[in-house]
PDB file of N, CA and C in Angstrom:
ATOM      1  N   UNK A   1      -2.546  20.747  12.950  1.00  0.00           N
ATOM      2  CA  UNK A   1      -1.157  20.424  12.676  1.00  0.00           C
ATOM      3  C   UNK A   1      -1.075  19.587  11.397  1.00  0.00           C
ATOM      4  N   UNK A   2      -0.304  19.710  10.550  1.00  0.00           N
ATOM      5  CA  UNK A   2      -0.068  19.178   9.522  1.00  0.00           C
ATOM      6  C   UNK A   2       0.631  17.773   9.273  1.00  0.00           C
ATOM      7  N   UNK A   3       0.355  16.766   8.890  1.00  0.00           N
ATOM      8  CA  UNK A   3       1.106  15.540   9.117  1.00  0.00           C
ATOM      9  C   UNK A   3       2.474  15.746   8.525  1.00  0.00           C
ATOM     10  N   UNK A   4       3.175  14.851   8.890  1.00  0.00           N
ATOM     11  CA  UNK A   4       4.532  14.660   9.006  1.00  0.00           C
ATOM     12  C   UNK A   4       5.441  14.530   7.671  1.00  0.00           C
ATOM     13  N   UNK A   5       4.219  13.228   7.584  1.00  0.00           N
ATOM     14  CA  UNK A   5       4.836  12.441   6.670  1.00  0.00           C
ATOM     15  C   UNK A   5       4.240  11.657   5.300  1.00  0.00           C
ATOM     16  N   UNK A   6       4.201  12.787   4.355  1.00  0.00           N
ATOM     17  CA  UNK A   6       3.379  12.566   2.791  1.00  0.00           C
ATOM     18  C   UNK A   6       3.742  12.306   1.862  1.00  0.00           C
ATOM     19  N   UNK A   7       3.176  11.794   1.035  1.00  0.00           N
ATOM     20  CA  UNK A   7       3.527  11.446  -0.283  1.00  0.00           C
ATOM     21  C   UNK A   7       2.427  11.823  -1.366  1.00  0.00           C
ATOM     22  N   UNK A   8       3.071  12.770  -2.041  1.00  0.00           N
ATOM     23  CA  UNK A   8       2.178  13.448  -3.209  1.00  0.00           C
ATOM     24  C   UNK A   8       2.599  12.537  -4.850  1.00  0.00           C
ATOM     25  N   UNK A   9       1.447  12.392  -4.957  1.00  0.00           N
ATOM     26  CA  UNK A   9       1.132  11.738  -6.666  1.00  0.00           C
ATOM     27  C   UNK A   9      -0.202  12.028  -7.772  1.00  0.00           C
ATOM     28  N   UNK A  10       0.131  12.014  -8.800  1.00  0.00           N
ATOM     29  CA  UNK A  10      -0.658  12.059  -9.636  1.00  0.00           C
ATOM     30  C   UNK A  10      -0.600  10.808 -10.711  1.00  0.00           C
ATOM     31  N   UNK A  11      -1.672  10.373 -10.519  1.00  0.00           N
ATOM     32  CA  UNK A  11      -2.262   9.181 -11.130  1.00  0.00           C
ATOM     33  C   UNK A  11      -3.071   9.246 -12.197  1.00  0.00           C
ATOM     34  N   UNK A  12      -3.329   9.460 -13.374  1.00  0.00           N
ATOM     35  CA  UNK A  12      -4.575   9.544 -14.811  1.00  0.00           C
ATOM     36  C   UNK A  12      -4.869  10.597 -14.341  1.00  0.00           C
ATOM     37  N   UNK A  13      -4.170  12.209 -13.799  1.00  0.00           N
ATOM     38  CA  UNK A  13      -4.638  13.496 -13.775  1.00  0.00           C
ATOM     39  C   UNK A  13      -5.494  13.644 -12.379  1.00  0.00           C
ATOM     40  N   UNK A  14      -5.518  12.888 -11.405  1.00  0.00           N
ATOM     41  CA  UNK A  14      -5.700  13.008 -10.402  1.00  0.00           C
ATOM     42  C   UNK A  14      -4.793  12.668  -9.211  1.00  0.00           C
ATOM     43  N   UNK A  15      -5.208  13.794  -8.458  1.00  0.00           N
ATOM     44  CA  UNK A  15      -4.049  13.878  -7.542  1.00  0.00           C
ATOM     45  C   UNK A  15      -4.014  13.309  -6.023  1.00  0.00           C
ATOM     46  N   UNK A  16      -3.175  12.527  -5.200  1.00  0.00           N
ATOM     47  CA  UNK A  16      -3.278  11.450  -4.269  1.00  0.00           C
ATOM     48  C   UNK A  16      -2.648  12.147  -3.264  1.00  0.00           C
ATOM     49  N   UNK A  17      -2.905  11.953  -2.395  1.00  0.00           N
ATOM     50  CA  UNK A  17      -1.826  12.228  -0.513  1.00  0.00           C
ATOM     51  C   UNK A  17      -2.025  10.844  -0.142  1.00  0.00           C
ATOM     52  N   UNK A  18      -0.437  10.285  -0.012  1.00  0.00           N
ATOM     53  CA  UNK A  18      -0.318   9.408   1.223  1.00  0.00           C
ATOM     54  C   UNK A  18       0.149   9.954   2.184  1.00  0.00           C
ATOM     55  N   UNK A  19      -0.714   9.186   3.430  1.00  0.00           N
ATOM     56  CA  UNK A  19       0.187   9.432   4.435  1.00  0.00           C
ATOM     57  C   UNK A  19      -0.251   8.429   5.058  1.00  0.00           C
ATOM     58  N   UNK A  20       0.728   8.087   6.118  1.00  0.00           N
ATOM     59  CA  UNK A  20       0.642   7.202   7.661  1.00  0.00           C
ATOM     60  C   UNK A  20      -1.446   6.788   8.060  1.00  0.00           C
ATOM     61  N   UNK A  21      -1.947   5.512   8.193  1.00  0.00           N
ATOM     62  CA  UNK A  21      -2.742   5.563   8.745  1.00  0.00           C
ATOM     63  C   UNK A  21      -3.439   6.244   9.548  1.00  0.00           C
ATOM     64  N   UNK A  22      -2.774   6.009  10.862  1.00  0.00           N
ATOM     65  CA  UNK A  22      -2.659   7.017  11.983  1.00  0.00           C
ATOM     66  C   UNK A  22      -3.086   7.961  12.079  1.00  0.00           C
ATOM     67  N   UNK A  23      -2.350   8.824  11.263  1.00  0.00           N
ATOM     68  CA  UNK A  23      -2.536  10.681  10.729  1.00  0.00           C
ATOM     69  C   UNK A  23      -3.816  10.946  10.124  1.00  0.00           C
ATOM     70  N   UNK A  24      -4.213   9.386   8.837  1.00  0.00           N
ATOM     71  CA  UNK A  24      -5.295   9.854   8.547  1.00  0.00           C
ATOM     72  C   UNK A  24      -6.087   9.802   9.118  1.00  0.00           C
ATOM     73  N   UNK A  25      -6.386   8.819  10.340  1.00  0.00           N
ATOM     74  CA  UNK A  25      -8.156   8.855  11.054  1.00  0.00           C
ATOM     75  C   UNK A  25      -7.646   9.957  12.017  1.00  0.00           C
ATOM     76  N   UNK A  26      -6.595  10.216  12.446  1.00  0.00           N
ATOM     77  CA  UNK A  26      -6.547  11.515  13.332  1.00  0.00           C
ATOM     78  C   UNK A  26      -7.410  12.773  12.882  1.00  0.00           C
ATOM     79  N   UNK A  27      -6.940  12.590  11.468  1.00  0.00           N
ATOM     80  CA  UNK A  27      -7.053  14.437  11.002  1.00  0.00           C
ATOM     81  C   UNK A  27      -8.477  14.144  10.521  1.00  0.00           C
ATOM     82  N   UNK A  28      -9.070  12.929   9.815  1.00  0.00           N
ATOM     83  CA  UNK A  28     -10.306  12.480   9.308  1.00  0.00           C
ATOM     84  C   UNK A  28     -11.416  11.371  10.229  1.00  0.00           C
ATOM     85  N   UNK A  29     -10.985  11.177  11.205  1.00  0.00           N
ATOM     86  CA  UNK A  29     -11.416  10.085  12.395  1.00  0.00           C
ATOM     87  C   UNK A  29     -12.824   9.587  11.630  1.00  0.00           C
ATOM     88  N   UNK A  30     -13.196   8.168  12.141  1.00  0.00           N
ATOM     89  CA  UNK A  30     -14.333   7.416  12.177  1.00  0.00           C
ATOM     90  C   UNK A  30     -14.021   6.526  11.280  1.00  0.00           C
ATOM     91  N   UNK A  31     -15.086   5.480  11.323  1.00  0.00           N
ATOM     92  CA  UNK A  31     -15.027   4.720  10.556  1.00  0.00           C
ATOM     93  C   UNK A  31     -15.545   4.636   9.227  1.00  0.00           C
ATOM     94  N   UNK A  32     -16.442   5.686   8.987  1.00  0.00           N
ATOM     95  CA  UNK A  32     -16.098   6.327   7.161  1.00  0.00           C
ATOM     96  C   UNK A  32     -15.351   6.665   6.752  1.00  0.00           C
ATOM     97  N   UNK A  33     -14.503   7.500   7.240  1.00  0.00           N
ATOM     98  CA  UNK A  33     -12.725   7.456   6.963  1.00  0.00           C
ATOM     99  C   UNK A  33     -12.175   6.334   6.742  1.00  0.00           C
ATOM    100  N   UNK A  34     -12.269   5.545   7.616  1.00  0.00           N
ATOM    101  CA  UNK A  34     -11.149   3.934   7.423  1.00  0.00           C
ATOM    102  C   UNK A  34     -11.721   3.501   6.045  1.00  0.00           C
ATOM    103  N   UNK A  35     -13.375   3.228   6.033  1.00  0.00           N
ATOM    104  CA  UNK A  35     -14.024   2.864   4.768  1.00  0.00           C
ATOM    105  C   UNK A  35     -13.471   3.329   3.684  1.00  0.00           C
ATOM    106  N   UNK A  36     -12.742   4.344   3.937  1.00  0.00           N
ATOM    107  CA  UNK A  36     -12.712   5.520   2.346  1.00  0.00           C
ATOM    108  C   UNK A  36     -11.099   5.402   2.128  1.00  0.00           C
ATOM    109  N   UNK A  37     -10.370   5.149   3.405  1.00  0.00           N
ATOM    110  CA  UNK A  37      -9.048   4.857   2.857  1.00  0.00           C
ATOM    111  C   UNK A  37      -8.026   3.890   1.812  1.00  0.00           C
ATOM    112  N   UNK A  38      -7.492   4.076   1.009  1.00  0.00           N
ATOM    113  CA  UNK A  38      -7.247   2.964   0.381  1.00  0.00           C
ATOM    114  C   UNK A  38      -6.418   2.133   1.354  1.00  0.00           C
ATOM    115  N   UNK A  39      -6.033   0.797   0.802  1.00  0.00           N
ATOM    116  CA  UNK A  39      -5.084  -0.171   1.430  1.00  0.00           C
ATOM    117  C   UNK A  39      -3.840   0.445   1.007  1.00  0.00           C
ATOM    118  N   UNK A  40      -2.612  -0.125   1.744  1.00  0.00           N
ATOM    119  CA  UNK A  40      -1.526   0.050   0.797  1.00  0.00           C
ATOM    120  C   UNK A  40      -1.480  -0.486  -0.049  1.00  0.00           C
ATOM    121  N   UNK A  41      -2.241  -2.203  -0.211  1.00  0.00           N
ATOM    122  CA  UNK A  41      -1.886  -3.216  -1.065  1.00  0.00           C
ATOM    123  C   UNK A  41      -2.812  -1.820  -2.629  1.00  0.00           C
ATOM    124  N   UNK A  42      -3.924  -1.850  -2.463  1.00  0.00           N
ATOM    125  CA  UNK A  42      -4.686  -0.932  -3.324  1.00  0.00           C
ATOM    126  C   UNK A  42      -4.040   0.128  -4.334  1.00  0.00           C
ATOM    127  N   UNK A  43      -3.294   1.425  -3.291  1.00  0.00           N
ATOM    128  CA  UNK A  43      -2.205   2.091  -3.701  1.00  0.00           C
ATOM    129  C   UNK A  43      -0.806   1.525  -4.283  1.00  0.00           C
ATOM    130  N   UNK A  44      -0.562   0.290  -3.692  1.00  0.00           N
ATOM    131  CA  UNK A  44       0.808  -0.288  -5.019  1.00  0.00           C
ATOM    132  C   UNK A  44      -0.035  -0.366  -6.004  1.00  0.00           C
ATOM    133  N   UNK A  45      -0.962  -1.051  -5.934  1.00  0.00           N
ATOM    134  CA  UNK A  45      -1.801  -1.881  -7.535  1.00  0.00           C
ATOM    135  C   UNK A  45      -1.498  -0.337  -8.004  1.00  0.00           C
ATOM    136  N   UNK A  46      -2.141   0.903  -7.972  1.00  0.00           N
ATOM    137  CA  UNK A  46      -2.483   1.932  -8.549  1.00  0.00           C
ATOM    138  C   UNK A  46      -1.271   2.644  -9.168  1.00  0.00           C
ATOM    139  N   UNK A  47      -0.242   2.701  -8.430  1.00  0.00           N
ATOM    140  CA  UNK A  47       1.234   2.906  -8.538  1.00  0.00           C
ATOM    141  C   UNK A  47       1.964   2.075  -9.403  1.00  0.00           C
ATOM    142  N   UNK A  48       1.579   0.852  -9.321  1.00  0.00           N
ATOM    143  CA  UNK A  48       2.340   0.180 -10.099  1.00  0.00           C
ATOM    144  C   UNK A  48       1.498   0.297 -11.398  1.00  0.00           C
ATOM    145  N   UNK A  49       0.419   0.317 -11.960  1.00  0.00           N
ATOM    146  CA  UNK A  49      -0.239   0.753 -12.808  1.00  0.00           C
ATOM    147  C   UNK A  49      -0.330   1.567 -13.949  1.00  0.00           C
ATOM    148  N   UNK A  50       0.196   2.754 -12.830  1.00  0.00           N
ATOM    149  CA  UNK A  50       0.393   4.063 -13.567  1.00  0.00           C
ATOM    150  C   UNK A  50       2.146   4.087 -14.215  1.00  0.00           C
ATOM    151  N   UNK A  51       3.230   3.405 -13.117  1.00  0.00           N
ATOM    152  CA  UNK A  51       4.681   3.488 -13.511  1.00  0.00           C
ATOM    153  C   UNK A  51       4.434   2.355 -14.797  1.00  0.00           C
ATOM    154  N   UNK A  52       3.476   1.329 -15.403  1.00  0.00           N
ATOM    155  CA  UNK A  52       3.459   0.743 -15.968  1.00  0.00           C
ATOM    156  C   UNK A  52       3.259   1.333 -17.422  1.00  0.00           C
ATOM    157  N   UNK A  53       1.899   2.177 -17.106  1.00  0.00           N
ATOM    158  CA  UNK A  53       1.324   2.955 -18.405  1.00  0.00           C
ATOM    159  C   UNK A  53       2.365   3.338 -18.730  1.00  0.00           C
ATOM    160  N   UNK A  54       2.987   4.163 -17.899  1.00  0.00           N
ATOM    161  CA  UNK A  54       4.286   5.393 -17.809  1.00  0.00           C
ATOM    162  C   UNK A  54       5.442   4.536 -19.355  1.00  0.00           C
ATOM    163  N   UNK A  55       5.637   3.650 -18.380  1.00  0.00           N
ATOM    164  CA  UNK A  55       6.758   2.367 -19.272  1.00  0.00           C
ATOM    165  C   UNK A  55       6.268   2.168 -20.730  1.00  0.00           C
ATOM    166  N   UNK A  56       5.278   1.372 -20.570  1.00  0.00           N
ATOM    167  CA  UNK A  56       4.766   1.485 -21.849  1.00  0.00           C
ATOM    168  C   UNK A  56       4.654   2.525 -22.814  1.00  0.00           C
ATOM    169  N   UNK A  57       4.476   3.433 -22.543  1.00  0.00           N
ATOM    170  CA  UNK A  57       4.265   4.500 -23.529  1.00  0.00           C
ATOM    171  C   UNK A  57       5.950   5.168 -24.323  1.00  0.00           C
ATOM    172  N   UNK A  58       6.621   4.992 -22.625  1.00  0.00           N
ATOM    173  CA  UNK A  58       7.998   5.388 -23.440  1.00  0.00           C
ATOM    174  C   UNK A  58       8.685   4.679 -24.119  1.00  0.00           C
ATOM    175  N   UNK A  59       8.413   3.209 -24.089  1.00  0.00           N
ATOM    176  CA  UNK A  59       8.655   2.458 -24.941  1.00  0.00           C
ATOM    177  C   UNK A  59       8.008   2.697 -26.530  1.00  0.00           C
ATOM    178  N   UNK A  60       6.917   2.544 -26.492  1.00  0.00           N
ATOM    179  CA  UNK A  60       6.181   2.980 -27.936  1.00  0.00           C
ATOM    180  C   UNK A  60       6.693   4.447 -28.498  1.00  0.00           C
ATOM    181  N   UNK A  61       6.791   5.256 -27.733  1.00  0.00           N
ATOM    182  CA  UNK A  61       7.254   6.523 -28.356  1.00  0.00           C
ATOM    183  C   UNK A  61       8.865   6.286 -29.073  1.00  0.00           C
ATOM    184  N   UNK A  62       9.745   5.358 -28.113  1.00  0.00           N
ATOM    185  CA  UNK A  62      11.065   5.099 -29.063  1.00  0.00           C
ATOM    186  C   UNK A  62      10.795   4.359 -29.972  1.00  0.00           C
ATOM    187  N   UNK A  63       9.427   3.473 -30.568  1.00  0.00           N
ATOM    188  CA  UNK A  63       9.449   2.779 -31.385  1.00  0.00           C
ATOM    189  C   UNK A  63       9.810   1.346 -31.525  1.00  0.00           C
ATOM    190  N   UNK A  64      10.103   0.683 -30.411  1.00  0.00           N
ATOM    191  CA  UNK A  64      10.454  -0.404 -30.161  1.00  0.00           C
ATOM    192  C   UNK A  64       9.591  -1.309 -29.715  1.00  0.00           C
ATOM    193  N   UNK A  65       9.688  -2.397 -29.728  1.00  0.00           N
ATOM    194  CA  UNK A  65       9.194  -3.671 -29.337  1.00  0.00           C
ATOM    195  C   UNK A  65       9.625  -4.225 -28.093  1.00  0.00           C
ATOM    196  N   UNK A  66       9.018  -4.647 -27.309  1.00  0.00           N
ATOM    197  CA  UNK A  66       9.206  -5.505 -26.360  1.00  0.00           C
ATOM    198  C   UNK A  66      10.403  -6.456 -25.955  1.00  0.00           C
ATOM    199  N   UNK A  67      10.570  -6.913 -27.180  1.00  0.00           N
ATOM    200  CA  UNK A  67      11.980  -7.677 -27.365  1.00  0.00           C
ATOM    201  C   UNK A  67      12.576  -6.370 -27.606  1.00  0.00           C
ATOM    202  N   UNK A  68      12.749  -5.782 -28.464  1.00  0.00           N
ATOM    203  CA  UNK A  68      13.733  -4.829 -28.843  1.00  0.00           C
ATOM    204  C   UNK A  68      14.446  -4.053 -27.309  1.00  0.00           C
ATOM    205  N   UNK A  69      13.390  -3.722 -26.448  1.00  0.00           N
ATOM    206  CA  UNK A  69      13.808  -2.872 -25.461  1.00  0.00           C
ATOM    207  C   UNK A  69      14.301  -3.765 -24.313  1.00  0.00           C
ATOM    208  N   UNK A  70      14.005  -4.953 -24.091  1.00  0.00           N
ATOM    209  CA  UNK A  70      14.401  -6.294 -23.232  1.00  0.00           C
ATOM    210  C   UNK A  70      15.937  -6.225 -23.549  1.00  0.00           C
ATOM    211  N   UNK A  71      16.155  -6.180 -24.905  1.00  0.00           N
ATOM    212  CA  UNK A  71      17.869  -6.747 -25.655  1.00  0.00           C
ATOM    213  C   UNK A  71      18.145  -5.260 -25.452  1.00  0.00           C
ATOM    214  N   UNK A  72      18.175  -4.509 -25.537  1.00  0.00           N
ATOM    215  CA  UNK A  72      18.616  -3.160 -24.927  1.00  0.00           C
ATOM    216  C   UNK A  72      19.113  -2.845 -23.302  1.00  0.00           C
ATOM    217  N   UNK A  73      17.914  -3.407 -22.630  1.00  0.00           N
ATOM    218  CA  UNK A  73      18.280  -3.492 -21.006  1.00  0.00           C
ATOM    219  C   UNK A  73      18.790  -4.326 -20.329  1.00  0.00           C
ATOM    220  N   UNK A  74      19.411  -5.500 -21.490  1.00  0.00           N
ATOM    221  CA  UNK A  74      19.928  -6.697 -21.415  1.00  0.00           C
ATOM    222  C   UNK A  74      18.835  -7.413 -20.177  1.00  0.00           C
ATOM    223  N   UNK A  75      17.949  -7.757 -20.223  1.00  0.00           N
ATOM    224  CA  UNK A  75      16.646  -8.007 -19.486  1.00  0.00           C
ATOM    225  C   UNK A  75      15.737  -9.043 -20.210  1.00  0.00           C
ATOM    226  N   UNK A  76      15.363 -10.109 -19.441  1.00  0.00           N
ATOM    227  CA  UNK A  76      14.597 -10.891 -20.054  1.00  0.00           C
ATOM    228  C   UNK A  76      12.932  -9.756 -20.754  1.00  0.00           C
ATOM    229  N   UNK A  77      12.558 -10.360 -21.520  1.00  0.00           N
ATOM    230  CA  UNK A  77      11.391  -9.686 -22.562  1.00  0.00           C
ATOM    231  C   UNK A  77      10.327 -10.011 -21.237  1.00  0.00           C
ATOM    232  N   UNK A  78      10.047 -11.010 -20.444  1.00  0.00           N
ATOM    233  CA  UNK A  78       9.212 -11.069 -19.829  1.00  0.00           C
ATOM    234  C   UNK A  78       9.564 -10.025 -18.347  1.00  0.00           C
ATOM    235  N   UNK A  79      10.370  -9.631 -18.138  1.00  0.00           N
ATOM    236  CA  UNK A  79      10.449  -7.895 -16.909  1.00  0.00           C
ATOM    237  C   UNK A  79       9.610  -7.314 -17.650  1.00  0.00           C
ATOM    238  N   UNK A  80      10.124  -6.734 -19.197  1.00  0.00           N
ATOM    239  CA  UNK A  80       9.932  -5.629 -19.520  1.00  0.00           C
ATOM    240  C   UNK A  80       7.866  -5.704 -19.965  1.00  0.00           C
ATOM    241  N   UNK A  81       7.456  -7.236 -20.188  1.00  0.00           N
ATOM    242  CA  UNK A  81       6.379  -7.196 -20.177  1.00  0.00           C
ATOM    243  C   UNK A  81       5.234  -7.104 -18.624  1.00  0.00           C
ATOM    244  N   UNK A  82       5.785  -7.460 -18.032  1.00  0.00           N
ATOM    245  CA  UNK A  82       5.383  -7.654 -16.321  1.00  0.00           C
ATOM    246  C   UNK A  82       5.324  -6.098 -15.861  1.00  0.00           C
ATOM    247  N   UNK A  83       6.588  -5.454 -16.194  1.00  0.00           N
ATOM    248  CA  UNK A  83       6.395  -4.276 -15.657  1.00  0.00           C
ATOM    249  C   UNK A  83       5.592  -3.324 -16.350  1.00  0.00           C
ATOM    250  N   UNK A  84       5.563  -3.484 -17.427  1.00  0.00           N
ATOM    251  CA  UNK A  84       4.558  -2.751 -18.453  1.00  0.00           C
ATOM    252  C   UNK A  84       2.786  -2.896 -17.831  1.00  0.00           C
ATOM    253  N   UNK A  85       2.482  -3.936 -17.675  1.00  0.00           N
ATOM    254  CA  UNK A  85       1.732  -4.767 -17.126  1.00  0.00           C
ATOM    255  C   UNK A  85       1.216  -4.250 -15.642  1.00  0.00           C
ATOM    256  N   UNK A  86       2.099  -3.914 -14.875  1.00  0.00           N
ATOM    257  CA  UNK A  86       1.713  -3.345 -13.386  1.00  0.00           C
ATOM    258  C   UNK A  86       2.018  -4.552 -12.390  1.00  0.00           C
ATOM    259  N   UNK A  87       2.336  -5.496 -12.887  1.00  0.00           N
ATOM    260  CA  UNK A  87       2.610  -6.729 -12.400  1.00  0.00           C
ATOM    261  C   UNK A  87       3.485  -7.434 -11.618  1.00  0.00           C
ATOM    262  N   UNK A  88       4.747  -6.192 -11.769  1.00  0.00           N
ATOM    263  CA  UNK A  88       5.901  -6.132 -10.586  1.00  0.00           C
ATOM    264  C   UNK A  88       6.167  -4.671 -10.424  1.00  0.00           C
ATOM    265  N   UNK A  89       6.779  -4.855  -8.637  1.00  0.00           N
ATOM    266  CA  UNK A  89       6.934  -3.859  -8.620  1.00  0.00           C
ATOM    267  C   UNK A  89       8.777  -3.562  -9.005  1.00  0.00           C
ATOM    268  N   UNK A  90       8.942  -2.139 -10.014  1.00  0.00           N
ATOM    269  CA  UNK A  90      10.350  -1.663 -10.660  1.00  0.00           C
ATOM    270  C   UNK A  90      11.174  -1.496  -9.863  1.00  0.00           C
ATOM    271  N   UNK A  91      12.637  -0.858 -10.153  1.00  0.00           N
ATOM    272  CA  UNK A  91      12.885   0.196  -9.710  1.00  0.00           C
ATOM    273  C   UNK A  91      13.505   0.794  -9.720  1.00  0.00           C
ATOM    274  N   UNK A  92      13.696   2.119  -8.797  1.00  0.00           N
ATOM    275  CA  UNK A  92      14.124   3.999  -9.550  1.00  0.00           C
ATOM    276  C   UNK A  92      15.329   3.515 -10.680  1.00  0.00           C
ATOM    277  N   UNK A  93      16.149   3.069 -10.727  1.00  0.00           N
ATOM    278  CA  UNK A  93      16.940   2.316 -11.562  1.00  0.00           C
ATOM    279  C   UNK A  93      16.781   1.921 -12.999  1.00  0.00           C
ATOM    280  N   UNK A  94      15.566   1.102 -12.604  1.00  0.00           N
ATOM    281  CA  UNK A  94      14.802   0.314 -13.883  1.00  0.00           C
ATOM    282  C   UNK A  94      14.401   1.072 -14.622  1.00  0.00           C
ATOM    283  N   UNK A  95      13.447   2.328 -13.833  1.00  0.00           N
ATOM    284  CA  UNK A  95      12.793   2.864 -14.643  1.00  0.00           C
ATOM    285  C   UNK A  95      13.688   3.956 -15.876  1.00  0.00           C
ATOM    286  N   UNK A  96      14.904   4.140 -15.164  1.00  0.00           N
ATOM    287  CA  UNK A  96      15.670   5.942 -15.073  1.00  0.00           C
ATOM    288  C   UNK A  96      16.524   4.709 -16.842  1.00  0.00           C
ATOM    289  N   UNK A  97      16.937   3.524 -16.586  1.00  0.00           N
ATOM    290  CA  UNK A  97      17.777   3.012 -17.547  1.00  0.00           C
ATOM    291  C   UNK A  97      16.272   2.774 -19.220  1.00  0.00           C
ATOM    292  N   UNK A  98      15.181   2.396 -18.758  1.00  0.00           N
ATOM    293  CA  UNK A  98      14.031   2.375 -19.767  1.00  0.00           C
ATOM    294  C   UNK A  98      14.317   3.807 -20.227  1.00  0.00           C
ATOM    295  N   UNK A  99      13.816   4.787 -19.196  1.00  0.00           N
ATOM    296  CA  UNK A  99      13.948   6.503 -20.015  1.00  0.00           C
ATOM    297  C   UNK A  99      15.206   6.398 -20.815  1.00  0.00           C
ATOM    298  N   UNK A 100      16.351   6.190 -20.115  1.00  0.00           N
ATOM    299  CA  UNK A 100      17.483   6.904 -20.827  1.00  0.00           C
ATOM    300  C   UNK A 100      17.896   5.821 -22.627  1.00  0.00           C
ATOM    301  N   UNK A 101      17.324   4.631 -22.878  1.00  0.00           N
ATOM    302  CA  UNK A 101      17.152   3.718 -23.482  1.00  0.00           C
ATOM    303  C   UNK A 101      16.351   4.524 -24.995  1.00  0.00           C
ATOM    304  N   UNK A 102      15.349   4.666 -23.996  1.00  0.00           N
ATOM    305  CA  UNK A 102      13.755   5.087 -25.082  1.00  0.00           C
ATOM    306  C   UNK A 102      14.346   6.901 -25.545  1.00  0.00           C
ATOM    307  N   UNK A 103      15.759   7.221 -25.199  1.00  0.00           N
ATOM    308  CA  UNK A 103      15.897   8.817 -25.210  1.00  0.00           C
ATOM    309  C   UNK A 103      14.756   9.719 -25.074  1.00  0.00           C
ATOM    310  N   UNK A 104      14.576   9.536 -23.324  1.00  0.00           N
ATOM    311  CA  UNK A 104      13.282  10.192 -22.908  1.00  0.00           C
ATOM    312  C   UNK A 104      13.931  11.042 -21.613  1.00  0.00           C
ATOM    313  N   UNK A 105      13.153  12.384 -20.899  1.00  0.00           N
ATOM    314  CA  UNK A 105      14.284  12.800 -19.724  1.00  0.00           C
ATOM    315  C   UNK A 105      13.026  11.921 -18.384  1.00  0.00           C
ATOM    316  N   UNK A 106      13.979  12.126 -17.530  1.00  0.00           N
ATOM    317  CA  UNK A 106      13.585  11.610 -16.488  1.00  0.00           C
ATOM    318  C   UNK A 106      11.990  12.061 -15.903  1.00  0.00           C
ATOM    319  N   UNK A 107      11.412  13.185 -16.626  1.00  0.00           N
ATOM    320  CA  UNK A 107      10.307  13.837 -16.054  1.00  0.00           C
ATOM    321  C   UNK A 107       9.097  13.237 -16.918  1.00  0.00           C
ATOM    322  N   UNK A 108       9.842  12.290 -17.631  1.00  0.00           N
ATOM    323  CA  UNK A 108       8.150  11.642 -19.047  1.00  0.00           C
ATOM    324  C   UNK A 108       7.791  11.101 -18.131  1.00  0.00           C
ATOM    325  N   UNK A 109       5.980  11.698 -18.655  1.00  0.00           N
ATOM    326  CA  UNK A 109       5.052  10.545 -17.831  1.00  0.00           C
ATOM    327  C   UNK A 109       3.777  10.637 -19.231  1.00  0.00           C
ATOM    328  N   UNK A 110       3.252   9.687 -19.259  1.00  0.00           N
ATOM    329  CA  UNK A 110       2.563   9.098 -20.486  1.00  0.00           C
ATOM    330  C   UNK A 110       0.853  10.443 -20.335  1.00  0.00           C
ATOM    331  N   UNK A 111       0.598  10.394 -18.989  1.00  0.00           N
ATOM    332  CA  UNK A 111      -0.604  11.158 -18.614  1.00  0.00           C
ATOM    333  C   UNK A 111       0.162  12.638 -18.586  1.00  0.00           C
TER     334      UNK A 111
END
């Protein structure tokens, strides 16, 4: 049976399934499985990482500066460095007003 409940991503060209704990030692059981699972805390770091690269890059591609794109999102310079950074987590919002800022479509991703 197929789990329920997933979440598909691609991270630096490799590709991720989340799902529910649970599901995974079900479908993968033991405790080399648990060993091999990431944390969630693990998967934000990685997520937030990648939406960071992501940021960064569409920023550099409009040509702007840090300040420049802060006074644009009317946003202190230190968000726009934090999130660049991987350092907070964004959001869908944050990111969709950076794209539409940097005149990028919603589907840029830096990888």
């Amino acid at each position: 049976m197929a789990p329920t409940h997933t979440v598909l991503l691609t991270i630096d060209g490799t590709e991720y399934v989340a799902l529910p704990r649970a599901e995974y030692l079900r479908h993968f059981g033991g405790a080399a499985a648990e060993s091999e699972a990431l944390s969630l805390e693990q998967f934000d770091d990685l997520v937030r990482a990648k939406v960071g690269r992501d940021l960064k890059a569409a920023r550099v591609h409009a040509g702007l500066t840090q300040a420049q794109l802060a006074k644009k999102l009317r946003r202190a310079q230190t968000t726009v460095s934090k999130s660049e950074a991987g350092k907070i987590q964004v959001s869908e919002a944050y990111i969709r007003q950076v794209l539409k800022v940097c005149g990028l479509n919603e589907d840029f991703s830096a990888s």
